[in-house]
C-alpha atoms as a PDB file:
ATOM      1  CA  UNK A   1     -70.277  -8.498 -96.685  1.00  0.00           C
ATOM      2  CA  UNK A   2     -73.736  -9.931 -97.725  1.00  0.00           C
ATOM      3  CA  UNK A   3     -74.392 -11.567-101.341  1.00  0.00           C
ATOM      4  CA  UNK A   4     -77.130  -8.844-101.424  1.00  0.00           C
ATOM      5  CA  UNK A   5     -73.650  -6.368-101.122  1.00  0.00           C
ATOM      6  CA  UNK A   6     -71.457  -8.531-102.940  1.00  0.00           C
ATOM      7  CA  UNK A   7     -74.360  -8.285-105.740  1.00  0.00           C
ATOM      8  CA  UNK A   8     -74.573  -4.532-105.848  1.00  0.00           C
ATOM      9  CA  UNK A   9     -70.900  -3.733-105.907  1.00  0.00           C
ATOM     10  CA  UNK A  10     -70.773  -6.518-109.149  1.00  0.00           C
ATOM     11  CA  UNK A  11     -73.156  -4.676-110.702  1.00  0.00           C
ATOM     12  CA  UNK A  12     -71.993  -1.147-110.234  1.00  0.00           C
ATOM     13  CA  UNK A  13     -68.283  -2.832-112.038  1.00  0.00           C
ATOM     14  CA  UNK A  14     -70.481  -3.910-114.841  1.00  0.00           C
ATOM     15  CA  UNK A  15     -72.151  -0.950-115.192  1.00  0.00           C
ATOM     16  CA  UNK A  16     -68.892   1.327-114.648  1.00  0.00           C
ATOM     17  CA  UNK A  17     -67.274  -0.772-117.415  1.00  0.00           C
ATOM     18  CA  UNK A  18     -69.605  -0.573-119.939  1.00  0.00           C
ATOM     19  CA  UNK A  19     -69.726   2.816-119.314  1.00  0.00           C
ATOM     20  CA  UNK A  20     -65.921   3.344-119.530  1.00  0.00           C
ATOM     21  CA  UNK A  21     -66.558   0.671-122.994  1.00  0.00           C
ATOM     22  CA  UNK A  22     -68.616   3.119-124.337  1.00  0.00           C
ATOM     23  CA  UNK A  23     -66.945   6.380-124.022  1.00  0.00           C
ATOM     24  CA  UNK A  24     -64.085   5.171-125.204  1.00  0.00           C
ATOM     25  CA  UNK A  25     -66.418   3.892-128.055  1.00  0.00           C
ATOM     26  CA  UNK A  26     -68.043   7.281-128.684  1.00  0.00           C
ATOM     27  CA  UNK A  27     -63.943   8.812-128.342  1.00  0.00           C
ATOM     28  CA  UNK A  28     -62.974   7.169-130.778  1.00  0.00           C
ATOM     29  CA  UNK A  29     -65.872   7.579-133.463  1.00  0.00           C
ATOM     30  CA  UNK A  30     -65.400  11.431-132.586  1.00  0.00           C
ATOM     31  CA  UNK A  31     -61.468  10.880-133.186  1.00  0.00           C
ATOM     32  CA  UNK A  32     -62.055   9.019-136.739  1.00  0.00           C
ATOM     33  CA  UNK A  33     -64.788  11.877-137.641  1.00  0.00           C
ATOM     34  CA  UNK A  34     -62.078  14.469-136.990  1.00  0.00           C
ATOM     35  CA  UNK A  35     -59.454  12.797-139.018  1.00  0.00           C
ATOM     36  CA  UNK A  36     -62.010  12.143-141.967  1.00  0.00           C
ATOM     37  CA  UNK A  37     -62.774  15.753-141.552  1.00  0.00           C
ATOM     38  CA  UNK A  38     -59.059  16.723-141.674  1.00  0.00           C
ATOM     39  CA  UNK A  39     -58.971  14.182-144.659  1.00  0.00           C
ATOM     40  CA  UNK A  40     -61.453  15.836-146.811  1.00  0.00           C
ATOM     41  CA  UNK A  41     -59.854  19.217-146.254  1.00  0.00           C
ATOM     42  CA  UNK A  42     -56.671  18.502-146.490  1.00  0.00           C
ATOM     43  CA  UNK A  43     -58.223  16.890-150.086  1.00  0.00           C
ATOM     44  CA  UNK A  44     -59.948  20.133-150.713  1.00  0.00           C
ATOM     45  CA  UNK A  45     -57.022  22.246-150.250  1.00  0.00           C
ATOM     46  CA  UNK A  46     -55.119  20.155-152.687  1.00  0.00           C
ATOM     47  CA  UNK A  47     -57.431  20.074-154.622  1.00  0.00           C
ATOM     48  CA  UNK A  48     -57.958  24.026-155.149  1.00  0.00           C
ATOM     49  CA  UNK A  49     -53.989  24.345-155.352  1.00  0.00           C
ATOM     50  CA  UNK A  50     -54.167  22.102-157.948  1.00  0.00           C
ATOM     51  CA  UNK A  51     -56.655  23.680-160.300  1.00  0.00           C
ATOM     52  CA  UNK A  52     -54.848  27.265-159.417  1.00  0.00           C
ATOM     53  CA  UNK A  53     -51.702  25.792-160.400  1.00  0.00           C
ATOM     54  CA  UNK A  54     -53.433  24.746-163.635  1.00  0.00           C
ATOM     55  CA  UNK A  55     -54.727  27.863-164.456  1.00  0.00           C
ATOM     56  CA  UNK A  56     -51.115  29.860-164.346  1.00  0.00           C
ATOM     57  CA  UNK A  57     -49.818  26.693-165.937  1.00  0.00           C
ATOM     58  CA  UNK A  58     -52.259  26.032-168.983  1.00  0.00           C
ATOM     59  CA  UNK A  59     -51.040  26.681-172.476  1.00  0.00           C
ATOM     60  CA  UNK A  60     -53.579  29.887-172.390  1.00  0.00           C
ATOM     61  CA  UNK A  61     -51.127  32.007-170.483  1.00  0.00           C
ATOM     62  CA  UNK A  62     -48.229  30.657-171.955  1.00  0.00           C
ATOM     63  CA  UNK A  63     -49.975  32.012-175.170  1.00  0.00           C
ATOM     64  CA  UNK A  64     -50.627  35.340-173.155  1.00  0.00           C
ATOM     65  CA  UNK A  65     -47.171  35.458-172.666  1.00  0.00           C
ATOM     66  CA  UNK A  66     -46.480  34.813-176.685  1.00  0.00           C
ATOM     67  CA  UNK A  67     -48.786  37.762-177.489  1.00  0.00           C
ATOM     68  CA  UNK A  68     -47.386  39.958-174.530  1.00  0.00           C
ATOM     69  CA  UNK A  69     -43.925  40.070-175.944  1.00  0.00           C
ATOM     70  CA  UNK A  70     -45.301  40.109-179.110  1.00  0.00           C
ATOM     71  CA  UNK A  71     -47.191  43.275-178.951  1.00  0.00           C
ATOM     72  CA  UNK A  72     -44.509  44.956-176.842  1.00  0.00           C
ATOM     73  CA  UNK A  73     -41.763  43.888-179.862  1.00  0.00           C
ATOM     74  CA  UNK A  74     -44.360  45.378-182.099  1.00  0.00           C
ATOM     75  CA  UNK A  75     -44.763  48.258-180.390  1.00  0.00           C
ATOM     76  CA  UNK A  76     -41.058  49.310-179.656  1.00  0.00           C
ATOM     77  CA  UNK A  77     -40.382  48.489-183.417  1.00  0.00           C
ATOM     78  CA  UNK A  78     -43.213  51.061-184.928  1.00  0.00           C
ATOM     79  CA  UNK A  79     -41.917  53.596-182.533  1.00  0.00           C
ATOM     80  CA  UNK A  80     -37.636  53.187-183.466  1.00  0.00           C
ATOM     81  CA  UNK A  81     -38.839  53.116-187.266  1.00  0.00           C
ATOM     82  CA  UNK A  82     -40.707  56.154-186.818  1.00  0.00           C
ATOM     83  CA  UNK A  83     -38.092  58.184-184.945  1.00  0.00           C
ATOM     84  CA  UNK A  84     -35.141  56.488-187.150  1.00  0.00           C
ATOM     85  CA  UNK A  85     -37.328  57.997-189.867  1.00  0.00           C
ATOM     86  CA  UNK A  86     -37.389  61.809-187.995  1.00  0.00           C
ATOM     87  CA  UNK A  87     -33.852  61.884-187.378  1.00  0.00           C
ATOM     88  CA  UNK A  88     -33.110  60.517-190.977  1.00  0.00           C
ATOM     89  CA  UNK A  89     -35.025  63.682-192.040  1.00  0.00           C
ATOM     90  CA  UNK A  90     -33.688  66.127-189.808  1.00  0.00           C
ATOM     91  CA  UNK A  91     -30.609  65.514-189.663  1.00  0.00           C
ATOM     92  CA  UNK A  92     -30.382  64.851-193.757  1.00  0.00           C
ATOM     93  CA  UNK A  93     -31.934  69.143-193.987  1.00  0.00           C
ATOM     94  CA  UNK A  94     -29.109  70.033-191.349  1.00  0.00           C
ATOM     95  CA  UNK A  95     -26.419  68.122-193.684  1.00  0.00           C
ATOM     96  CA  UNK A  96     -27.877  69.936-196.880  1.00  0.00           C
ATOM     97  CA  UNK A  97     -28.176  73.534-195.177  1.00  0.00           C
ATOM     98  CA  UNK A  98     -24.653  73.278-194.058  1.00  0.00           C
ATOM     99  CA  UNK A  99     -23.891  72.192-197.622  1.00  0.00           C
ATOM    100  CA  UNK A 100     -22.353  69.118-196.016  1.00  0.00           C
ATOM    101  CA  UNK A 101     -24.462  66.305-198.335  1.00  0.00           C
ATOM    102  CA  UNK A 102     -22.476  63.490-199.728  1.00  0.00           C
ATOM    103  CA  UNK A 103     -19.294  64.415-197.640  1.00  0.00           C
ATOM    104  CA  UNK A 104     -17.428  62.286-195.311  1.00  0.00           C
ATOM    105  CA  UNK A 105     -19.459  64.460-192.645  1.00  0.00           C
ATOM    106  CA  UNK A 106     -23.195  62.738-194.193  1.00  0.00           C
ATOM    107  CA  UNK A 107     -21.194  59.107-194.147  1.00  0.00           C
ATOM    108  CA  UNK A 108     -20.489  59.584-190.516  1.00  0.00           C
ATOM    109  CA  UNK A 109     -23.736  60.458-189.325  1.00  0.00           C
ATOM    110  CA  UNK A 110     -25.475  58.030-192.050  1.00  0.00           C
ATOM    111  CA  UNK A 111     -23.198  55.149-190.159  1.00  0.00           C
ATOM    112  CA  UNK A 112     -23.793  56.450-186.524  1.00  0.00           C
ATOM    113  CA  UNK A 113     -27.684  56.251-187.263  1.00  0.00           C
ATOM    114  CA  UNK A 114     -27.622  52.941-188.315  1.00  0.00           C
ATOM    115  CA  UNK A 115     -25.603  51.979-185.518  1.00  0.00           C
ATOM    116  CA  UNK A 116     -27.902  53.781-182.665  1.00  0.00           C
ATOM    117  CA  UNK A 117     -30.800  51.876-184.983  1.00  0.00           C
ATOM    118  CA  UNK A 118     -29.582  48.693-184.314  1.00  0.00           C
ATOM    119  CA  UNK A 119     -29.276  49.450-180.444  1.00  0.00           C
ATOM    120  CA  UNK A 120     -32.517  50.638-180.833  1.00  0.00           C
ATOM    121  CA  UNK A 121     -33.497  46.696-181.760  1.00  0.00           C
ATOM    122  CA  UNK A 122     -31.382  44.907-178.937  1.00  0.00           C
ATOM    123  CA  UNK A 123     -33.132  47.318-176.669  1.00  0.00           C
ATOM    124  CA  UNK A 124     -36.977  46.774-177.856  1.00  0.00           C
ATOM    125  CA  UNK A 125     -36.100  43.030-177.037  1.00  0.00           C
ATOM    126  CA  UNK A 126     -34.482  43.486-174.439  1.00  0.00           C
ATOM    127  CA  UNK A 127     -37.035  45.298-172.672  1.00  0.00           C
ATOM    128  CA  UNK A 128     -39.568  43.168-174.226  1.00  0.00           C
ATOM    129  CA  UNK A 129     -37.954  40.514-172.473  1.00  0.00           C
ATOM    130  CA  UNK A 130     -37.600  42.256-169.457  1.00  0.00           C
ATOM    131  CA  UNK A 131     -41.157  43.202-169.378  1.00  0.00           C
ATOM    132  CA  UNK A 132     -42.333  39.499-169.535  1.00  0.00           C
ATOM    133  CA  UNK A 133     -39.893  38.028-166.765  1.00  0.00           C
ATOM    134  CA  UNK A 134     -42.187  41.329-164.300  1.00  0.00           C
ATOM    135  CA  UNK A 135     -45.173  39.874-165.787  1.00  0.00           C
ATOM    136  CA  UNK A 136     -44.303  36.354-164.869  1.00  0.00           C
ATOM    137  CA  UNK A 137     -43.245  37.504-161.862  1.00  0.00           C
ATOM    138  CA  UNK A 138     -46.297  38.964-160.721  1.00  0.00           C
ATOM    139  CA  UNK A 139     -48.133  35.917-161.203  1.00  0.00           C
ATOM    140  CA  UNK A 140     -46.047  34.080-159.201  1.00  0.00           C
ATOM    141  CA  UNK A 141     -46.462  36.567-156.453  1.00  0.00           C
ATOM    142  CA  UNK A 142     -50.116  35.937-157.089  1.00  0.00           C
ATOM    143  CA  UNK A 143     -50.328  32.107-157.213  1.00  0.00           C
ATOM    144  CA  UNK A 144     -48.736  32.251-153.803  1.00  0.00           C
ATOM    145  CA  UNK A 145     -50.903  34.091-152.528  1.00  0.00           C
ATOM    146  CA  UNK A 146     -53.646  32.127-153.981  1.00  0.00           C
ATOM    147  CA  UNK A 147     -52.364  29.036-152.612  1.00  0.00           C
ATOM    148  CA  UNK A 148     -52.078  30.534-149.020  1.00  0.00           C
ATOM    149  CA  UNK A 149     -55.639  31.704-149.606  1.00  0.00           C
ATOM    150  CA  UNK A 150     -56.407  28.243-150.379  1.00  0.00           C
ATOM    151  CA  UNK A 151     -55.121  26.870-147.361  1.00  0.00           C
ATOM    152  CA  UNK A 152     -57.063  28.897-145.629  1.00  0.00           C
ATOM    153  CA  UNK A 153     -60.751  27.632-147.031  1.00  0.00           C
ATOM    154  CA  UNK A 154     -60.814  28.869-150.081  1.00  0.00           C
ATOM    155  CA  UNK A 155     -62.396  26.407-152.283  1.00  0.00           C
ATOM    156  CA  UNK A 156     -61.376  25.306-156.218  1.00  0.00           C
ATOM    157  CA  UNK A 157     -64.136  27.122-157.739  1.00  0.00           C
ATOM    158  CA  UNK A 158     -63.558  30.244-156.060  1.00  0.00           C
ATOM    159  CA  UNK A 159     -59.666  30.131-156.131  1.00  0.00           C
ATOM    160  CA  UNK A 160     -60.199  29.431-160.632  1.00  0.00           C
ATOM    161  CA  UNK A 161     -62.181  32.701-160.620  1.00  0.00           C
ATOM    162  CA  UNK A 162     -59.905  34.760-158.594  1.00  0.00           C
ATOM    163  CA  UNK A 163     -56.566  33.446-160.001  1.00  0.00           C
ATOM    164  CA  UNK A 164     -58.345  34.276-164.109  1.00  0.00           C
ATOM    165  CA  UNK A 165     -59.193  37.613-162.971  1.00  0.00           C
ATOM    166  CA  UNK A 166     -55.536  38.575-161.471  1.00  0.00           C
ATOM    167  CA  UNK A 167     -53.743  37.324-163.876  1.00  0.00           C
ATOM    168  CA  UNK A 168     -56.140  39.210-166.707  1.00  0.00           C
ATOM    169  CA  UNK A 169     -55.870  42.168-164.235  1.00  0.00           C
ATOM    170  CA  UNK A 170     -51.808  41.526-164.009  1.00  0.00           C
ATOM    171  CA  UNK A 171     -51.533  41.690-167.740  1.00  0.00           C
ATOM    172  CA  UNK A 172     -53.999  44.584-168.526  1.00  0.00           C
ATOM    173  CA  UNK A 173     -51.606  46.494-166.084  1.00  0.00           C
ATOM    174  CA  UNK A 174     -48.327  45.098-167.650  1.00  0.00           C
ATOM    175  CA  UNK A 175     -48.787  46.395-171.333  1.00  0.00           C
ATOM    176  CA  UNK A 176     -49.156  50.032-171.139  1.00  0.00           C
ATOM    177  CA  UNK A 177     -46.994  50.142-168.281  1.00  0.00           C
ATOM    178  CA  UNK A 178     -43.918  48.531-170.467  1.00  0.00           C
ATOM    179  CA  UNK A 179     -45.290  51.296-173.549  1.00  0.00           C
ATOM    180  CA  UNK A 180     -44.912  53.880-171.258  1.00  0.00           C
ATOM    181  CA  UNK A 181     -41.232  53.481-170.328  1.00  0.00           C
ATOM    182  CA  UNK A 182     -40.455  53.533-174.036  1.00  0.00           C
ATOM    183  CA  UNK A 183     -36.950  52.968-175.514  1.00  0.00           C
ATOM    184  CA  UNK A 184     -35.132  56.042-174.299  1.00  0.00           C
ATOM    185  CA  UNK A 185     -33.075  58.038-176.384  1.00  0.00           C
ATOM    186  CA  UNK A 186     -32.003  56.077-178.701  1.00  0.00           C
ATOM    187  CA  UNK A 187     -30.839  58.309-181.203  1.00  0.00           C
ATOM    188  CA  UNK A 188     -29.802  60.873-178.962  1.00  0.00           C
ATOM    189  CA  UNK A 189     -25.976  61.134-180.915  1.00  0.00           C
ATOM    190  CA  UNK A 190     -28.204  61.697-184.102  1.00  0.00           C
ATOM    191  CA  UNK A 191     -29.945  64.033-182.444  1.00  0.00           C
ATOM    192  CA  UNK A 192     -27.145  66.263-181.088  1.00  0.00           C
ATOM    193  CA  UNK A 193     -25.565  66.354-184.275  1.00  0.00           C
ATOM    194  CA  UNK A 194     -28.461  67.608-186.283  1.00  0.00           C
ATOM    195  CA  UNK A 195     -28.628  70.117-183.504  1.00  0.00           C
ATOM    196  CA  UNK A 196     -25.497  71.317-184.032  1.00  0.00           C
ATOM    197  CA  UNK A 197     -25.362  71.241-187.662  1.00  0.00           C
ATOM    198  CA  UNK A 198     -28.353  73.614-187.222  1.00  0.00           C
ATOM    199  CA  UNK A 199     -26.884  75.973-184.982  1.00  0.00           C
ATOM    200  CA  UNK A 200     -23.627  76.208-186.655  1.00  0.00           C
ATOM    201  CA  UNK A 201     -25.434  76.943-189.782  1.00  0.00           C
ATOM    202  CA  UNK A 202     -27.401  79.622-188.344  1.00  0.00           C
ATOM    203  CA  UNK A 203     -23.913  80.956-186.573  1.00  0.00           C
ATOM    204  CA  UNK A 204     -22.812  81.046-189.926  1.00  0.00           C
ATOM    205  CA  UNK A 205     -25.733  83.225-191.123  1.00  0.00           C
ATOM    206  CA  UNK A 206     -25.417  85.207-187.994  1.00  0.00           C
ATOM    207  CA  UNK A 207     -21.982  86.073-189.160  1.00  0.00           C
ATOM    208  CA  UNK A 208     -22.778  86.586-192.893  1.00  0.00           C
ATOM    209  CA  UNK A 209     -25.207  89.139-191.983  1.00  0.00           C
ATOM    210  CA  UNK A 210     -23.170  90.921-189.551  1.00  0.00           C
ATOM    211  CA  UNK A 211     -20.306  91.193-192.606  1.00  0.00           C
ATOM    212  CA  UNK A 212     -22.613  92.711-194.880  1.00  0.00           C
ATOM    213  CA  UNK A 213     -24.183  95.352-192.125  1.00  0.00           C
ATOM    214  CA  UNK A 214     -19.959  95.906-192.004  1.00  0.00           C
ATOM    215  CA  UNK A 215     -19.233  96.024-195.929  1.00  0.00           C
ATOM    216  CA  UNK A 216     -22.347  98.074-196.657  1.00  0.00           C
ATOM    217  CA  UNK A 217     -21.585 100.323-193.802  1.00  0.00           C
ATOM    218  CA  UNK A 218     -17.653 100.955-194.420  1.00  0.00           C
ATOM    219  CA  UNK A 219     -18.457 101.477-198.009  1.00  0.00           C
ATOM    220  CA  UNK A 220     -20.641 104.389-196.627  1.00  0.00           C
END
């Protein structure tokens, strides 16, 4: 092998090497780019779970949730006061048309009312409280799903908006929904009774009539 050989093979090496130098070079500044990318959105994604996490967290809500089981309480109570207030009056006519006022009969009902009444409170509160653990609930469903979102790109800005307008949108929905169930029937004992005070009484009538169609009618 000449020098002249010996020459071109050395420099092909060098070449070759600082080739191989410099790929790995560029490899690597590729590889660090990645991981800073990965970085900043691994950043960003904890970032946007944190501020949705904020958001259900914040003392707002937890006032939402105050007023929520507020209003419901409110609600329920105006409606078992109002119907306490019916069936007072109905079923205090019934007692006084069957000449059954101030009797042991008017104590019994008097004490059954107030007993379905106070029912009538352990249930508003119970469903009150009922109504807030499917509203709390839901948001949880929602944060999830939120956070999964935000896992997937979206960003903190975007993930505060959505995550105020479901949980205003969760809420909205809740209240009428727990009004509409009501308290059930309540006074439905109260109710009966009256009822049947009434029909007896008009039995009674029934019967009164049909001895006087027989009195006048024998007499004739």
């Amino acid at each position: 092998m000449t020098w002249v050989s010996i020459g071109i093979a050395g420099g092909q090496l060098l070449a070759s090497g600082l080739l191989g130098r410099s790929e790995r070079k560029r490899q690597r500044a590729l590889e660090q780019q990645a991981a800073l990318a990965e970085q900043e959105r691994q950043r960003q994604i904890e970032n946007a779970i944190s501020v949705i996490d904020a958001i259900y967290e914040s003392p707002a809500r937890r006032q939402q949730y105050d007023d929520f089981v507020r209003a419901l309480r409110e609600y329920f109570m105006t409606d078992l006061n109002r119907r306490k207030a019916d069936v007072d009056r109905e079923t205090g006519f019934a007692l006084a048309r069957a000449g059954l006022t101030g009797g042991s009969v008017a104590a019994d009902t008097a004490r059954r009312r107030n007993e379905e009444y106070l029912q009538g409170i352990l249930e508003a509160e119970r469903r009150a409280q009922r109504s807030l653990a499917d509203l709390m609930s839901a948001d949880e469903q929602s944060r999830l799903q939120l956070i999964d979102m935000a896992r997937s790109g979206l960003d903190a800005t975007s993930g505060a908006r959505r995550a105020a307008e479901m949980m205003q949108s969760t809420v909205s929905g809740a209240l009428p929904r727990a009004m509409s169930e009501g308290l059930g029937d309540i006074f439905s004992e109260s109710v009966g009774l009256a009822r049947r005070q009434r029909e007896e009484q008009e039995r009674r009538r029934a019967l009164g009539y049909d001895a006087l169609r027989q009195d006048i009618y024998g007499r004739g």
